[in-house]
Protein backbone atom coordinates (compact mmCIF):
# COMPACT_ATOMS: atom_id res chain seq x y z
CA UNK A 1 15.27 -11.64 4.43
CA UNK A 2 12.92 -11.14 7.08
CA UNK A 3 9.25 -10.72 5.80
CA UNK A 4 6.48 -8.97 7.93
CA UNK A 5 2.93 -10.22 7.47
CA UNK A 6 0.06 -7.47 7.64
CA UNK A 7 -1.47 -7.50 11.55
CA UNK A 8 -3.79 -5.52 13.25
CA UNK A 9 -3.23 -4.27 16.43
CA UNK A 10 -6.11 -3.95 19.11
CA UNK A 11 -6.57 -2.28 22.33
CA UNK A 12 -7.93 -4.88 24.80
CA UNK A 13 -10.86 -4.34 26.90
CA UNK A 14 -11.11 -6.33 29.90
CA UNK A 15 -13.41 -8.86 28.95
CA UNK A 16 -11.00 -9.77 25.77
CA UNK A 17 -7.80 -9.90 28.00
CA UNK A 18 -9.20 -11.36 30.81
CA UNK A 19 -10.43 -14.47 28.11
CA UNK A 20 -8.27 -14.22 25.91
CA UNK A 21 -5.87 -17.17 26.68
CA UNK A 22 -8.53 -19.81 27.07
CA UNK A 23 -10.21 -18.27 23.73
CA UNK A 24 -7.16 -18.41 21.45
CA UNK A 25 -6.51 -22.29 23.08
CA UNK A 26 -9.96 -23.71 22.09
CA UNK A 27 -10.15 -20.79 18.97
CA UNK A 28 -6.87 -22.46 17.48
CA UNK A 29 -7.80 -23.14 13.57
CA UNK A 30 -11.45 -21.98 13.73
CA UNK A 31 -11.86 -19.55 10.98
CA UNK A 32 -14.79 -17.81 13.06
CA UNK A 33 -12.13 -17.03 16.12
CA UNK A 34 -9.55 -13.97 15.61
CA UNK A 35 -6.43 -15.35 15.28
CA UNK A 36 -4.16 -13.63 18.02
CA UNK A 37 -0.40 -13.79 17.22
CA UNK A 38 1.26 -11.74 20.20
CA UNK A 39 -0.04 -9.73 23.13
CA UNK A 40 2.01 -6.28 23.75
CA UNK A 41 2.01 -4.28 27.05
CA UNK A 42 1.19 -4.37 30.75
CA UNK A 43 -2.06 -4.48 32.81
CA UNK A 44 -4.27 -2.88 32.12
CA UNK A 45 -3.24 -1.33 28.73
CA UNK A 46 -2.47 -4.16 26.19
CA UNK A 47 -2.89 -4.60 22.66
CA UNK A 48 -3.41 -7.56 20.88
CA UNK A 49 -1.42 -8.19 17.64
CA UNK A 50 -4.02 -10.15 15.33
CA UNK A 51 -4.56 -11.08 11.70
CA UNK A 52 -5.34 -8.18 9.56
CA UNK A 53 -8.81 -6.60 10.79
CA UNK A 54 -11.66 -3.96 11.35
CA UNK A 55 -14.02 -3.30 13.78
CA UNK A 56 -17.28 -3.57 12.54
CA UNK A 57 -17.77 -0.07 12.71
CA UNK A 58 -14.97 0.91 10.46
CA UNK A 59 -15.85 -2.26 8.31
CA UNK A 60 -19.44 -0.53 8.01
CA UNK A 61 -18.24 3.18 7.62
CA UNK A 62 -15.73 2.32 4.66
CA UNK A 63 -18.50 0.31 3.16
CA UNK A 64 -21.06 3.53 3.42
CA UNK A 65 -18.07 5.82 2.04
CA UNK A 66 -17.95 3.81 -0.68
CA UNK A 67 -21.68 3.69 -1.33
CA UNK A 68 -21.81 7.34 -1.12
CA UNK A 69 -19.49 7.84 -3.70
CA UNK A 70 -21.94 6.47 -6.32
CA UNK A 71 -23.62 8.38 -8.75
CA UNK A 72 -27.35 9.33 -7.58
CA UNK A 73 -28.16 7.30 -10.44
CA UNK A 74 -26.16 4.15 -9.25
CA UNK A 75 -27.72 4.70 -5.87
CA UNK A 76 -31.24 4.85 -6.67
CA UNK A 77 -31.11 1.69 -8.82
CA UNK A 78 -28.57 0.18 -5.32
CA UNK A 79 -30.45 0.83 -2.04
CA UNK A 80 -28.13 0.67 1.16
CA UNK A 81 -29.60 -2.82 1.93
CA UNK A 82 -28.84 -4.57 -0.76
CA UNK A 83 -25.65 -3.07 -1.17
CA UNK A 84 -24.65 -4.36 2.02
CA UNK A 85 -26.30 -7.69 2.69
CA UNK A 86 -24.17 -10.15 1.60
CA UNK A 87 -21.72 -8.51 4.10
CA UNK A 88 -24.01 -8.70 6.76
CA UNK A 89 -25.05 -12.20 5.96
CA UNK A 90 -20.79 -13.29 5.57
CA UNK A 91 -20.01 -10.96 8.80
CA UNK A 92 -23.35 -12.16 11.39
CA UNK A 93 -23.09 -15.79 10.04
CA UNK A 94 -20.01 -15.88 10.61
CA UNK A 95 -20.14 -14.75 14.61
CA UNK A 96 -23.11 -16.98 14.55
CA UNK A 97 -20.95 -20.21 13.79
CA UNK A 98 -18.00 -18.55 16.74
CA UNK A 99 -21.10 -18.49 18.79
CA UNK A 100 -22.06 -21.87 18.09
CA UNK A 101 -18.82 -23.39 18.12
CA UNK A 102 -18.28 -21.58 21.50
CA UNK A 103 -21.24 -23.13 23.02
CA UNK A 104 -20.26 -26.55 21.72
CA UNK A 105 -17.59 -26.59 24.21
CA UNK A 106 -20.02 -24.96 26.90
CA UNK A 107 -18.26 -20.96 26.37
CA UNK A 108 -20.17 -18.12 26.47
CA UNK A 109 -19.17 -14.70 24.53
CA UNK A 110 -20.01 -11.74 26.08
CA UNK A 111 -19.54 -8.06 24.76
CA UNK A 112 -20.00 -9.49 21.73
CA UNK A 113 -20.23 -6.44 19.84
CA UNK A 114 -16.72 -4.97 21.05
CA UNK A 115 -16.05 -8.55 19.89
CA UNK A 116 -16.48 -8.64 16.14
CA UNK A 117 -13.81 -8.07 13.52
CA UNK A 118 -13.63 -7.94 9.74
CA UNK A 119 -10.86 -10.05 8.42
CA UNK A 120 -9.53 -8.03 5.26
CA UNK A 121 -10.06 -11.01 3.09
CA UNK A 122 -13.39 -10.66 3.58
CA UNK A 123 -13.70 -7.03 4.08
């Protein structure tokens, strides 16, 4: 039997197509790099099929949902910050290591925001 994994599917912009090759050759086994498993489509609509994801705004909206559905009692005692900074500090270490590692091989990142994802094991 034949057993699908979860994947995300992206719409490219131009900047991730037009890097995405050389990215997912030096990205290969760095947990900071989105693991790409199959690109789908023709210039210039393509979608990336990737290891289960969010964009960071989704990542942040579901988190904010969730917060809101607290009692007024639970969120007095649980400002927004604290509820989310360990996410922050996982999520923006974590594109500061791809950032570093990136540079270590002379790469630059750029759109970076259109560039973050939330893997679901860690969102």
């Amino acid at each position: 039997m034949n057993k699908q994994h979860p994947r995300s599917f992206i719409i490219a912009n131009f900047s991730q197509i037009n890097n995405i090759e050389l990215l997912q050759t030096i990205g290969f086994g760095n947990e900071y790099i989105l693991r790409i498993y199959e690109i789908i489509g023709d210039d210039p609509k393509q979608v990336l099929v990737a290891e289960p994801v969010l964009s960071l705004d989704n990542f942040f909206a579901g988190r904010l949902k969730s917060f809101k559905s607290q009692s007024d009692e639970e969120k007095s005692r649980l400002h927004w910050w604290k509820y989310v900074v360990d996410d922050f500090t996982t999520i923006f270490g974590g594109v500061v290591q791809g950032l570093i590692y990136l540079d270590s091989l002379d790469y630059i990142c750029g759109d970076v925001y259109d560039s973050i994802y939330v893997t679901a094991e860690k969102g």
